[in-house]
C-alpha atoms as a PDB file:
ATOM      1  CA  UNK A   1      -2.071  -9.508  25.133  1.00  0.00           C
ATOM      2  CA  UNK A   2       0.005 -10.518  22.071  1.00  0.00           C
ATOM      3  CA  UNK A   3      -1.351 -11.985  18.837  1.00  0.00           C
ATOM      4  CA  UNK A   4      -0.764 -15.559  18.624  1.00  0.00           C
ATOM      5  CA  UNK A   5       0.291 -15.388  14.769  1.00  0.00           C
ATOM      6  CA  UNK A   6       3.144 -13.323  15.595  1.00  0.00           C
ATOM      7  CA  UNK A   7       4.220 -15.174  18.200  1.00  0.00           C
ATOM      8  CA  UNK A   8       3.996 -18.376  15.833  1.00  0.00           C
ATOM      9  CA  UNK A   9       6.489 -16.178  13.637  1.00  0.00           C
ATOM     10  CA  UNK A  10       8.756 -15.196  16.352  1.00  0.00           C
ATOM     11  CA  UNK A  11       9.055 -18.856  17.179  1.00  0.00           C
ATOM     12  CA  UNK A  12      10.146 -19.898  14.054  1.00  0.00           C
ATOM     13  CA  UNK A  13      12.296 -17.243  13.234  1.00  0.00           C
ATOM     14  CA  UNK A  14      13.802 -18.239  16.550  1.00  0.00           C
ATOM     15  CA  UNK A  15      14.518 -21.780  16.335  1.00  0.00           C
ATOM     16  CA  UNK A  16      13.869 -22.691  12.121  1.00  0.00           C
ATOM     17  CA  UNK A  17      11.230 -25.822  13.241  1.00  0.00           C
ATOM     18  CA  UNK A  18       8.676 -25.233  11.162  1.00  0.00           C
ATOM     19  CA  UNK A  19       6.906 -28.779  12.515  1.00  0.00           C
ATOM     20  CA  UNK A  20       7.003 -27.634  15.897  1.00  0.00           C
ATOM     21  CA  UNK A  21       5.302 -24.066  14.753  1.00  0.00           C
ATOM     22  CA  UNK A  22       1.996 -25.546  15.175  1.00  0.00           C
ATOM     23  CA  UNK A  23       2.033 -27.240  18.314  1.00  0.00           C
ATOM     24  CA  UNK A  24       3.254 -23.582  19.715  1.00  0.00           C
ATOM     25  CA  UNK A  25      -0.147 -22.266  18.272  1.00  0.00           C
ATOM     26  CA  UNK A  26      -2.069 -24.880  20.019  1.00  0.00           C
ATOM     27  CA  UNK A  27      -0.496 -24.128  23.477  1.00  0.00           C
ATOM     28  CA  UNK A  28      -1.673 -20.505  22.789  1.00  0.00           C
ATOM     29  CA  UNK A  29      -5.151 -21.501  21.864  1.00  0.00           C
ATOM     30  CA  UNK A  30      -5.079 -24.015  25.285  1.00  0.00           C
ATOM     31  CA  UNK A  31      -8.677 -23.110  26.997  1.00  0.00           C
ATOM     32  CA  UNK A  32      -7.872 -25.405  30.016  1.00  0.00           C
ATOM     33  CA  UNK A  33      -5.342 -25.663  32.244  1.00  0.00           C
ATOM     34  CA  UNK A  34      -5.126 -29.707  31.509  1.00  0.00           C
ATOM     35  CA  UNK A  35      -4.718 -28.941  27.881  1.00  0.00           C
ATOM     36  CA  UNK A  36      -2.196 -26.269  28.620  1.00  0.00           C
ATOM     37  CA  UNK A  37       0.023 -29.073  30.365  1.00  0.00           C
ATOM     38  CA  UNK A  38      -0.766 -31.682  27.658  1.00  0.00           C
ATOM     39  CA  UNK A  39       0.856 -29.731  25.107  1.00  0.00           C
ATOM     40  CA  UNK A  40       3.487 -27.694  26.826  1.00  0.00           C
ATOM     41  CA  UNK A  41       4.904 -31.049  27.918  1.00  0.00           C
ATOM     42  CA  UNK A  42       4.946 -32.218  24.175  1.00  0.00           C
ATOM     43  CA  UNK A  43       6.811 -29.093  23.279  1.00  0.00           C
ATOM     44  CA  UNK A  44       9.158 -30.288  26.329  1.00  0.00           C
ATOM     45  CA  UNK A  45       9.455 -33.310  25.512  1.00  0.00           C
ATOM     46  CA  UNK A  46      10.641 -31.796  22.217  1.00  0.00           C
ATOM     47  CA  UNK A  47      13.291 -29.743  23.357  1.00  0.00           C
ATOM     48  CA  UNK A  48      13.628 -27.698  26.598  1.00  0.00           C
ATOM     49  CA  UNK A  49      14.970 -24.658  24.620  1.00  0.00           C
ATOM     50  CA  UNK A  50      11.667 -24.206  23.131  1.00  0.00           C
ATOM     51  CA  UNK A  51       9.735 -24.533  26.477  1.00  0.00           C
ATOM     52  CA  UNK A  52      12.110 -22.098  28.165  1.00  0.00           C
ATOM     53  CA  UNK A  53      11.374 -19.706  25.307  1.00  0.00           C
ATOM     54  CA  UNK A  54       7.696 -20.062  25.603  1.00  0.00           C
ATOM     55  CA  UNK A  55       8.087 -19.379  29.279  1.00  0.00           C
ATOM     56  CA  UNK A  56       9.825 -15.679  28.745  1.00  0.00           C
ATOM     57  CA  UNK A  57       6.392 -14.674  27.250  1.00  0.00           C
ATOM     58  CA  UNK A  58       4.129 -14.871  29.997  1.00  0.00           C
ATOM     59  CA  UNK A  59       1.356 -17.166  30.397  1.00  0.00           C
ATOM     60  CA  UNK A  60      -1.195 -14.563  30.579  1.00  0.00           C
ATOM     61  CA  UNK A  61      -0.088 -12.199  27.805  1.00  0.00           C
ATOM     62  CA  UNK A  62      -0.805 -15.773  25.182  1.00  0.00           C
ATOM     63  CA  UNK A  63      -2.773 -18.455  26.761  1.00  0.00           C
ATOM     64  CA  UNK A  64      -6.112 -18.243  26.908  1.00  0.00           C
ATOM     65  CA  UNK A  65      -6.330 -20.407  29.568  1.00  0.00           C
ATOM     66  CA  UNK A  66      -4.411 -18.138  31.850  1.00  0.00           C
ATOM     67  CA  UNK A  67      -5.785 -14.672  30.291  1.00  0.00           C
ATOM     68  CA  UNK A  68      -8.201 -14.120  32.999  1.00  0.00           C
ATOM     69  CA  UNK A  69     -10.662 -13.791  30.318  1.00  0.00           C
ATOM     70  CA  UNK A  70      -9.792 -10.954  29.000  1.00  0.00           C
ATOM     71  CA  UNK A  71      -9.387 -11.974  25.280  1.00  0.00           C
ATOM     72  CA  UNK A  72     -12.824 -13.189  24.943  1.00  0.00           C
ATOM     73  CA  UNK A  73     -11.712 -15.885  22.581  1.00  0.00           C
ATOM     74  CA  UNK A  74      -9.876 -13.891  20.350  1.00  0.00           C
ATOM     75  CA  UNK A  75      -6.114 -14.982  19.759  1.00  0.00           C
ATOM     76  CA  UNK A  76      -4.909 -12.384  16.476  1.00  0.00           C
ATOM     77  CA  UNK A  77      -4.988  -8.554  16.321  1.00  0.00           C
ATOM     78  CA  UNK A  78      -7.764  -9.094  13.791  1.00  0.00           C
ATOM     79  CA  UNK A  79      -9.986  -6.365  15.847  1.00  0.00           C
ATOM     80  CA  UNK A  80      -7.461  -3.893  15.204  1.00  0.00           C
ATOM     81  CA  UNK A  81      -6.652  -4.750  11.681  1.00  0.00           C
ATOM     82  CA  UNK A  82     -10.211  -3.986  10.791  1.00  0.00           C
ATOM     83  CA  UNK A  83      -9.962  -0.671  11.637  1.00  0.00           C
ATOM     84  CA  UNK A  84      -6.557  -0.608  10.020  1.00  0.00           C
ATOM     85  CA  UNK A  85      -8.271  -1.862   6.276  1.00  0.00           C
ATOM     86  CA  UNK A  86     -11.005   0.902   6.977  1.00  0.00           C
ATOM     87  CA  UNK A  87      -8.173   4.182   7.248  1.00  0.00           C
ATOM     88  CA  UNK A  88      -5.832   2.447   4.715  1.00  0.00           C
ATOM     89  CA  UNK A  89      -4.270   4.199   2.231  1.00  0.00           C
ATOM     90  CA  UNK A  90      -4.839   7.566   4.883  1.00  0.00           C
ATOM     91  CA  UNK A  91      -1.185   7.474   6.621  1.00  0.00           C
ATOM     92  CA  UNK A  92       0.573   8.652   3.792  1.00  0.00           C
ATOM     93  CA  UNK A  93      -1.660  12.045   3.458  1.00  0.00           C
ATOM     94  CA  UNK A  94      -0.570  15.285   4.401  1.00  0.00           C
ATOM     95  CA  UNK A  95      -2.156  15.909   8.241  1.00  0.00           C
ATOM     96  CA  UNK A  96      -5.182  17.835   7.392  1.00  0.00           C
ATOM     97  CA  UNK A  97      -6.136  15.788   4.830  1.00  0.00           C
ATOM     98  CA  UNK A  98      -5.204  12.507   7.144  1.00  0.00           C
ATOM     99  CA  UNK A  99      -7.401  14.043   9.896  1.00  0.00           C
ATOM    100  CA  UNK A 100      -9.987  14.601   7.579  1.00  0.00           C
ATOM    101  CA  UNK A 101     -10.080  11.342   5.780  1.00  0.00           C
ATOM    102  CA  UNK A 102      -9.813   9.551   9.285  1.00  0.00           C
ATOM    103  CA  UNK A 103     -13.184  11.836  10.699  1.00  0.00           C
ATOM    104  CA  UNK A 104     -15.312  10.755   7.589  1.00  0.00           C
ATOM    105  CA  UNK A 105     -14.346   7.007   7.305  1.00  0.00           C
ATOM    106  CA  UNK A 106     -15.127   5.955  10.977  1.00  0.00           C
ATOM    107  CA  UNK A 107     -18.420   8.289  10.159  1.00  0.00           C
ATOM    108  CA  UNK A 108     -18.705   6.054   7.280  1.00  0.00           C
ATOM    109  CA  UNK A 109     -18.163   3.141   9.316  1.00  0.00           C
ATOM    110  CA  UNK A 110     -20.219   3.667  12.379  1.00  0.00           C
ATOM    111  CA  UNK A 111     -23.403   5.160  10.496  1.00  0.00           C
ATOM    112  CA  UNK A 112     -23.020   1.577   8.434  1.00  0.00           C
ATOM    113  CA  UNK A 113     -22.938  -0.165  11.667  1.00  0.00           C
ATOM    114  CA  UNK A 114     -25.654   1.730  13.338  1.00  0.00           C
ATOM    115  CA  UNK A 115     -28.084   0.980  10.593  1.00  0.00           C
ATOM    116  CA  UNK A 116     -27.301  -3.027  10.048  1.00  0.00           C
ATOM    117  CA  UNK A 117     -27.371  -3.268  14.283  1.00  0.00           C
ATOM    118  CA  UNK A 118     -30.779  -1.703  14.330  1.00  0.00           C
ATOM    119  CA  UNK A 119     -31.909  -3.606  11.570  1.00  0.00           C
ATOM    120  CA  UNK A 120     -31.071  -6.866  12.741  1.00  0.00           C
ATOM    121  CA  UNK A 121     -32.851  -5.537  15.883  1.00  0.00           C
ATOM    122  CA  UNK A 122     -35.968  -4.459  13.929  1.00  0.00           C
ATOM    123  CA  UNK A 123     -36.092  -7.998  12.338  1.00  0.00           C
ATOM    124  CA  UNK A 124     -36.449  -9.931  15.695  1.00  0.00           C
ATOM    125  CA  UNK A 125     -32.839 -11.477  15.980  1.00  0.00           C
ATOM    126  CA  UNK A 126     -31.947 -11.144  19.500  1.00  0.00           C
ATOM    127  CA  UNK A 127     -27.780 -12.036  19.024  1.00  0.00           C
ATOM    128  CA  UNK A 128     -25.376 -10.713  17.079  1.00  0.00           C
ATOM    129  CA  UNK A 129     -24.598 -12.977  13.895  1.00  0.00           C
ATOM    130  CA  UNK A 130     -21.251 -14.551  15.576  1.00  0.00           C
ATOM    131  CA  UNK A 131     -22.992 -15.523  18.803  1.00  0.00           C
ATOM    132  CA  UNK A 132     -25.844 -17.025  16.802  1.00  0.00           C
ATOM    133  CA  UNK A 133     -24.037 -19.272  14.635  1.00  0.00           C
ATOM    134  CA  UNK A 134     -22.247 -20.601  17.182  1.00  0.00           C
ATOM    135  CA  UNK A 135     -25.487 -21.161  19.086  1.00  0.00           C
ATOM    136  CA  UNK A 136     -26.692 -23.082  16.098  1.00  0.00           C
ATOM    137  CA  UNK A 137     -24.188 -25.210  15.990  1.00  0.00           C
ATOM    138  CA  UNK A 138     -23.502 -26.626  19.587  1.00  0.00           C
ATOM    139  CA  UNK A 139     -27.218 -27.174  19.288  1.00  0.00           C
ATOM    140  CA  UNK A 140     -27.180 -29.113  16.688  1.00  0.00           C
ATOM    141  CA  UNK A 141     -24.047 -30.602  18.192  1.00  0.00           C
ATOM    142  CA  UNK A 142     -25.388 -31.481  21.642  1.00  0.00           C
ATOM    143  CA  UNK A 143     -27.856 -34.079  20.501  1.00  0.00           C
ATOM    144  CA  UNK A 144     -25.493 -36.896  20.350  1.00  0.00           C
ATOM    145  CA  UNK A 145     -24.305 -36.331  24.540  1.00  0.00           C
ATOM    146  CA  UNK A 146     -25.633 -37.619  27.677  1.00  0.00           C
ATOM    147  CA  UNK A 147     -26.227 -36.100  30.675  1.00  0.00           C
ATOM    148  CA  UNK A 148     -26.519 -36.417  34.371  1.00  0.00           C
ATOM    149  CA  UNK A 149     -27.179 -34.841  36.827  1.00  0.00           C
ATOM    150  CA  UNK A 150     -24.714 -34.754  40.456  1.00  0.00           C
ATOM    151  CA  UNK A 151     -26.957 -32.182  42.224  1.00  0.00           C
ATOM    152  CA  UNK A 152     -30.300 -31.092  43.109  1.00  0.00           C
ATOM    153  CA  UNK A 153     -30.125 -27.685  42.445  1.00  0.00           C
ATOM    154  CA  UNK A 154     -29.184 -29.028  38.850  1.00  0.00           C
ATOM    155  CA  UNK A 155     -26.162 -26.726  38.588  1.00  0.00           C
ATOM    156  CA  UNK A 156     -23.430 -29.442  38.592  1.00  0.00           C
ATOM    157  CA  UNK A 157     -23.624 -32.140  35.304  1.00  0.00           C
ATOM    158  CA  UNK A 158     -21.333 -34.828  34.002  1.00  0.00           C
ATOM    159  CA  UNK A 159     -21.628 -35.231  30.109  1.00  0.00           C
ATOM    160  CA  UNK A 160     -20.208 -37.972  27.965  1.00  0.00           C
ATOM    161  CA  UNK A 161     -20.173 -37.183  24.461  1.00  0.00           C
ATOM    162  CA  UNK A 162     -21.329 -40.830  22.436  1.00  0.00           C
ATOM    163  CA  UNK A 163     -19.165 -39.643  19.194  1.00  0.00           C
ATOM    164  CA  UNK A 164     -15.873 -39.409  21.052  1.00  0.00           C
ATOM    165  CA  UNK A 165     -16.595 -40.789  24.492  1.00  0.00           C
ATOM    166  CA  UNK A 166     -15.117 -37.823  25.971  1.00  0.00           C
ATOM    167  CA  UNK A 167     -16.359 -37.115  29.909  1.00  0.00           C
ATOM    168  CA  UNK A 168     -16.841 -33.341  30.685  1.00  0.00           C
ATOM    169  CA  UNK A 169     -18.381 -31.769  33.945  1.00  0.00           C
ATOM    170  CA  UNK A 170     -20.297 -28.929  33.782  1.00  0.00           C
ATOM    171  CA  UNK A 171     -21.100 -26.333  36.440  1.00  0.00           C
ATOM    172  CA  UNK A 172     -23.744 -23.872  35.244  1.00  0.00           C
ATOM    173  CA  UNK A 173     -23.361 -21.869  38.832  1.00  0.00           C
ATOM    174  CA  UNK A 174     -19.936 -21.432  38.324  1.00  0.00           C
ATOM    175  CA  UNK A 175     -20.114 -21.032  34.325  1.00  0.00           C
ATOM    176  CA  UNK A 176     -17.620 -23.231  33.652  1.00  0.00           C
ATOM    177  CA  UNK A 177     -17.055 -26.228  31.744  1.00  0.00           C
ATOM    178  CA  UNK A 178     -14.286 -28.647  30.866  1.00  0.00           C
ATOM    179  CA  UNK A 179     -14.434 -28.094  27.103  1.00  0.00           C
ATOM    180  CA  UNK A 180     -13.146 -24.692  27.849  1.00  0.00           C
ATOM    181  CA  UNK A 181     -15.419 -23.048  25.516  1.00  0.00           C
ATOM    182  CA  UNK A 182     -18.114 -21.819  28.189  1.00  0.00           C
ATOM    183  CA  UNK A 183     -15.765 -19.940  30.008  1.00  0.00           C
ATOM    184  CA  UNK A 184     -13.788 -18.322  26.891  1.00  0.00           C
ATOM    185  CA  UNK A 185     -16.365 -17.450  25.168  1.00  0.00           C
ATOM    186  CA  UNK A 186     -19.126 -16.498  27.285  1.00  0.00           C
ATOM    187  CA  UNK A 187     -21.249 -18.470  25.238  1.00  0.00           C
ATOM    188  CA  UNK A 188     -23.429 -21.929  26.276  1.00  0.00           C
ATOM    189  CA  UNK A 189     -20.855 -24.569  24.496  1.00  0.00           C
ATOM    190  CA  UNK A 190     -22.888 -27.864  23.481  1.00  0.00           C
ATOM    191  CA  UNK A 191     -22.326 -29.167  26.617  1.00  0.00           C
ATOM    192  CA  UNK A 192     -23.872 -26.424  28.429  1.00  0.00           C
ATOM    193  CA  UNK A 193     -26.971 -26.570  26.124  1.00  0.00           C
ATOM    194  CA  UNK A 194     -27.188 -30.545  26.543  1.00  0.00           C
ATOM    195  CA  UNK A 195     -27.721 -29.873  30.223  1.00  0.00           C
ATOM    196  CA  UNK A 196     -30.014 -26.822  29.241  1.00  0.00           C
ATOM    197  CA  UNK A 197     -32.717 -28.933  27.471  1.00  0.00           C
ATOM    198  CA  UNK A 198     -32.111 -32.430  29.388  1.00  0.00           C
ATOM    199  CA  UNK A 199     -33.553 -30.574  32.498  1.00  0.00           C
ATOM    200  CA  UNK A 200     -35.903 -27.797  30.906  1.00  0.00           C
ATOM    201  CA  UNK A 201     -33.601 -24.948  31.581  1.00  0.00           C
ATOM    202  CA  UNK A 202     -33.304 -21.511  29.532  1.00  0.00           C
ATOM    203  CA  UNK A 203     -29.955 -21.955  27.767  1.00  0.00           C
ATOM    204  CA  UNK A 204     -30.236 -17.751  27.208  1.00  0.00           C
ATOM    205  CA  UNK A 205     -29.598 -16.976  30.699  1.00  0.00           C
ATOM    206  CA  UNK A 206     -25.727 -18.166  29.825  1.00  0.00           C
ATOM    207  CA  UNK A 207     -25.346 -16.087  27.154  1.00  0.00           C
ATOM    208  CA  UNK A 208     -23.460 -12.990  28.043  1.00  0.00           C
ATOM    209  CA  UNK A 209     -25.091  -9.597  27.420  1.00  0.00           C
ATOM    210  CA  UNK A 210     -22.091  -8.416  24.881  1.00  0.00           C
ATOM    211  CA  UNK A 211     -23.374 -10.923  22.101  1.00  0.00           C
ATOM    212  CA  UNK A 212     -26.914  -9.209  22.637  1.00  0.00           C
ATOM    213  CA  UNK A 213     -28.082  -6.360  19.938  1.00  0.00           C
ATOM    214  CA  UNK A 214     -29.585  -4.438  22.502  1.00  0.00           C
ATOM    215  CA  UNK A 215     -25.860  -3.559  23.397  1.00  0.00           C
ATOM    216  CA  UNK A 216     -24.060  -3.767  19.853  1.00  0.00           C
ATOM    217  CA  UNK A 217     -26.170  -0.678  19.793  1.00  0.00           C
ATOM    218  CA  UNK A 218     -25.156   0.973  22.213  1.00  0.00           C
ATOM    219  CA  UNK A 219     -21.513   0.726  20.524  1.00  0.00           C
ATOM    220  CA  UNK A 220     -22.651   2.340  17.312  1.00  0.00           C
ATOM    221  CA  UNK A 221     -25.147   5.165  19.313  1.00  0.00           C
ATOM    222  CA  UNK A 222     -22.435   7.962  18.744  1.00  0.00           C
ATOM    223  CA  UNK A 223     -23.211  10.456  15.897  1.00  0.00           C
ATOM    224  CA  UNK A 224     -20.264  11.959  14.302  1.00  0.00           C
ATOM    225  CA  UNK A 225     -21.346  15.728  13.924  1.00  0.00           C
ATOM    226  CA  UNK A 226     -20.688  16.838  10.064  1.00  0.00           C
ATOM    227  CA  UNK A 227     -18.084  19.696  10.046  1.00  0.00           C
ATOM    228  CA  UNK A 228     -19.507  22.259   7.526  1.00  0.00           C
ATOM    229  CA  UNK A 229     -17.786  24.860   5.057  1.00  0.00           C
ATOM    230  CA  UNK A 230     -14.029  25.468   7.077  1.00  0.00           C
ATOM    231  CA  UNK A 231     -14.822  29.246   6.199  1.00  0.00           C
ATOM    232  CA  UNK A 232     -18.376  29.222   8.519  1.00  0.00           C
ATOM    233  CA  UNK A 233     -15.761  27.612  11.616  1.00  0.00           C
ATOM    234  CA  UNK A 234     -14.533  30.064  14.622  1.00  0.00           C
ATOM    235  CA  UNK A 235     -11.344  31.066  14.896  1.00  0.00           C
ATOM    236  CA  UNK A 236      -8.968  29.552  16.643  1.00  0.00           C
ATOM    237  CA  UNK A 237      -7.095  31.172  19.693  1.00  0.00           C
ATOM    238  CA  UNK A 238      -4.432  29.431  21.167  1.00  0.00           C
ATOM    239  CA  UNK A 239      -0.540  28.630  20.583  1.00  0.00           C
ATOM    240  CA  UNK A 240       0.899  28.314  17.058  1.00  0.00           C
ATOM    241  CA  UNK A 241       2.318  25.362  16.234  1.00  0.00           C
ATOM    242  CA  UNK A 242       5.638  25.197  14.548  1.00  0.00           C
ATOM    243  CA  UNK A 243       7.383  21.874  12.989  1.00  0.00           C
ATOM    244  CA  UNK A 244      10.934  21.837  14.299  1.00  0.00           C
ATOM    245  CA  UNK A 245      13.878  21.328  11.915  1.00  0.00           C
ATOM    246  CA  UNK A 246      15.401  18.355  13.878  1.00  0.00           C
ATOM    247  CA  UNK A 247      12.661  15.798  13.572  1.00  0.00           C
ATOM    248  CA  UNK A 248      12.519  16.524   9.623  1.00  0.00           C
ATOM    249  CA  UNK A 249      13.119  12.734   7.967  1.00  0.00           C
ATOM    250  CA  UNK A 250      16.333  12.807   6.015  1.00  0.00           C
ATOM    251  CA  UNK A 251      15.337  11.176   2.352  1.00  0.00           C
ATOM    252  CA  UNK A 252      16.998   7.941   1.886  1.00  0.00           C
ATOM    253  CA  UNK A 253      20.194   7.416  -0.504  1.00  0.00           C
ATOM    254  CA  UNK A 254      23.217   9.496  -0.568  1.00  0.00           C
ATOM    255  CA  UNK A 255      22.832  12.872   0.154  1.00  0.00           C
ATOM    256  CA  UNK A 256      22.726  15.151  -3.206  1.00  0.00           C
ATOM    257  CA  UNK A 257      25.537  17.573  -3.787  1.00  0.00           C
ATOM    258  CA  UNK A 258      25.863  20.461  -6.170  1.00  0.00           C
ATOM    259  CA  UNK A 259      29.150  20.925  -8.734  1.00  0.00           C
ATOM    260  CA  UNK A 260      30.827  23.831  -8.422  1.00  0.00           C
ATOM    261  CA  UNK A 261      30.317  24.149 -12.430  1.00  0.00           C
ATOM    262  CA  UNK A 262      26.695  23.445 -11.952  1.00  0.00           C
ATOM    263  CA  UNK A 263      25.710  25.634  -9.117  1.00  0.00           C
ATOM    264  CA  UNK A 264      23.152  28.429  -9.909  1.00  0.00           C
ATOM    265  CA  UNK A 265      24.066  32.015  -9.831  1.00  0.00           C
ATOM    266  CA  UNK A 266      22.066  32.922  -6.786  1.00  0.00           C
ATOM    267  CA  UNK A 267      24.817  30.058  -4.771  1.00  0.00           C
ATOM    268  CA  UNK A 268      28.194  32.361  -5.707  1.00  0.00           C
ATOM    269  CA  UNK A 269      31.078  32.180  -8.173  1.00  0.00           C
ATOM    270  CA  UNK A 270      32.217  28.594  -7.754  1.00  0.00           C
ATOM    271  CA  UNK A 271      36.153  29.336  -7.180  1.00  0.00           C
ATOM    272  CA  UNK A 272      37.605  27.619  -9.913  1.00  0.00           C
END
């Protein structure tokens, strides 16, 4: 899975169309297979250097609409960069202090965690903050559409939206909609919760159990074990380590050389 940003970079480093940059991003961010082809054709249309360039990726490593929902929505490498800002400043250190710093920041990090997840818990919210903003919004979204119905089992729905006229079907067996969002995400889109309160139905049954706190928990349930006074710790048997000569990093610049007037007694009588 690559990071859409970079890919936006690579692009324009690549070709110097900064206009065209966008439209890249948007083919990335496609949820739908219809919206994939709408804009990859634009970018076509545009140039068929660009479009064969787009190709060597790999639909699934940058679409989401091809990513087998893997990415769960998320397009950057902003999930790894958080842990990045929580060690930084830790890769320059010597290793035991490195090791050291890295064991008591994540114990920072995940004792922080644990405690706002099992607050939330304590005071009744049921989702995690992302997953109930969103909620709040497509409700507040999904009381300008109509619905109806196409089956009896009322899984299958077409929905017109009365702001933009725009026609989506909705399949609540299949968990899909055309918006895209239901199946990214995992989370009812407006659409989905239209449906939900045109026929009386529990919108929380399509709500994935990942946005739940009862398993945010579960993420944060490991206890980092403190590591006491290094003199009270076993010693170690095993082999001894030793750094070998070769893969010592040559400092930058021109290497430094000694004058033969210079040079200290313990080097030798410089032969003058």
């Amino acid at each position: 899975m690559f990071c859409i940003r970079h890919i936006g970079s690579n692009f324009l480093r690549a070709f110097k169309v900064p206009h065209l940059q966008k439209l890249v991003v948007n083919i990335g961010y496609s949820r739908t297979v219809e919206e994939y082809n709408i804009n990859y054709k634009r970018l076509e249309e545009r140039g068929e250097a660009y479009a064969r360039w787009c190709d060597d990726i790999g639909l699934r490593h940058w679409v989401l609409a091809f990513d087998e929902g893997h990415r769960w929505g998320h397009m950057t490498t902003n999930l790894v960069e958080c842990i990045n800002s929580v060690l930084k400043g830790a890769r320059n250190l010597p290793v035991l202090a490195l090791v050291r710093a890295t064991y008591y920041r994540l114990n920072e990090l995940f004792t922080r965690k644990s405690a706002e997840a099992h607050e939330r818990k304590r005071a009744g919210f049921t989702y995690s903050v992302f997953a109930q903003k969103r909620i709040e919004t497509n409700m507040q979204q999904a009381g300008n559409i109509v619905v109806h119905q196409f089956d009896r089992r009322n899984e299958v729905f077409e929905v017109r939206d009365m702001a933009s006229g725009k026609v989506s079907v909705v399949d609540l067996a299949r968990r899909t909609c055309d918006c895209g969002h239901f199946q990214v995400e995992r989370l009812p889109c407006r659409h989905v919760i239209a449906c939900c309160a045109n026929q009386r139905l529990d919108w929380q049954l399509y709500v994935h159990d990942v946005y739940k706190m009862t398993e945010i928990r579960k993420v944060y349930r490991f206890e980092f074990t403190p590591l006491g006074d290094p003199d009270t710790w076993p010693a170690y048997e095993g082999p001894t380590l030793v750094a070998s000569p070769a893969l010592r990093r040559t400092s930058k610049g021109r290497p430094k050389s000694v004058h033969p007037l210079t040079a200290s007694p313990s080097m030798g009588r410089p032969n003058i």
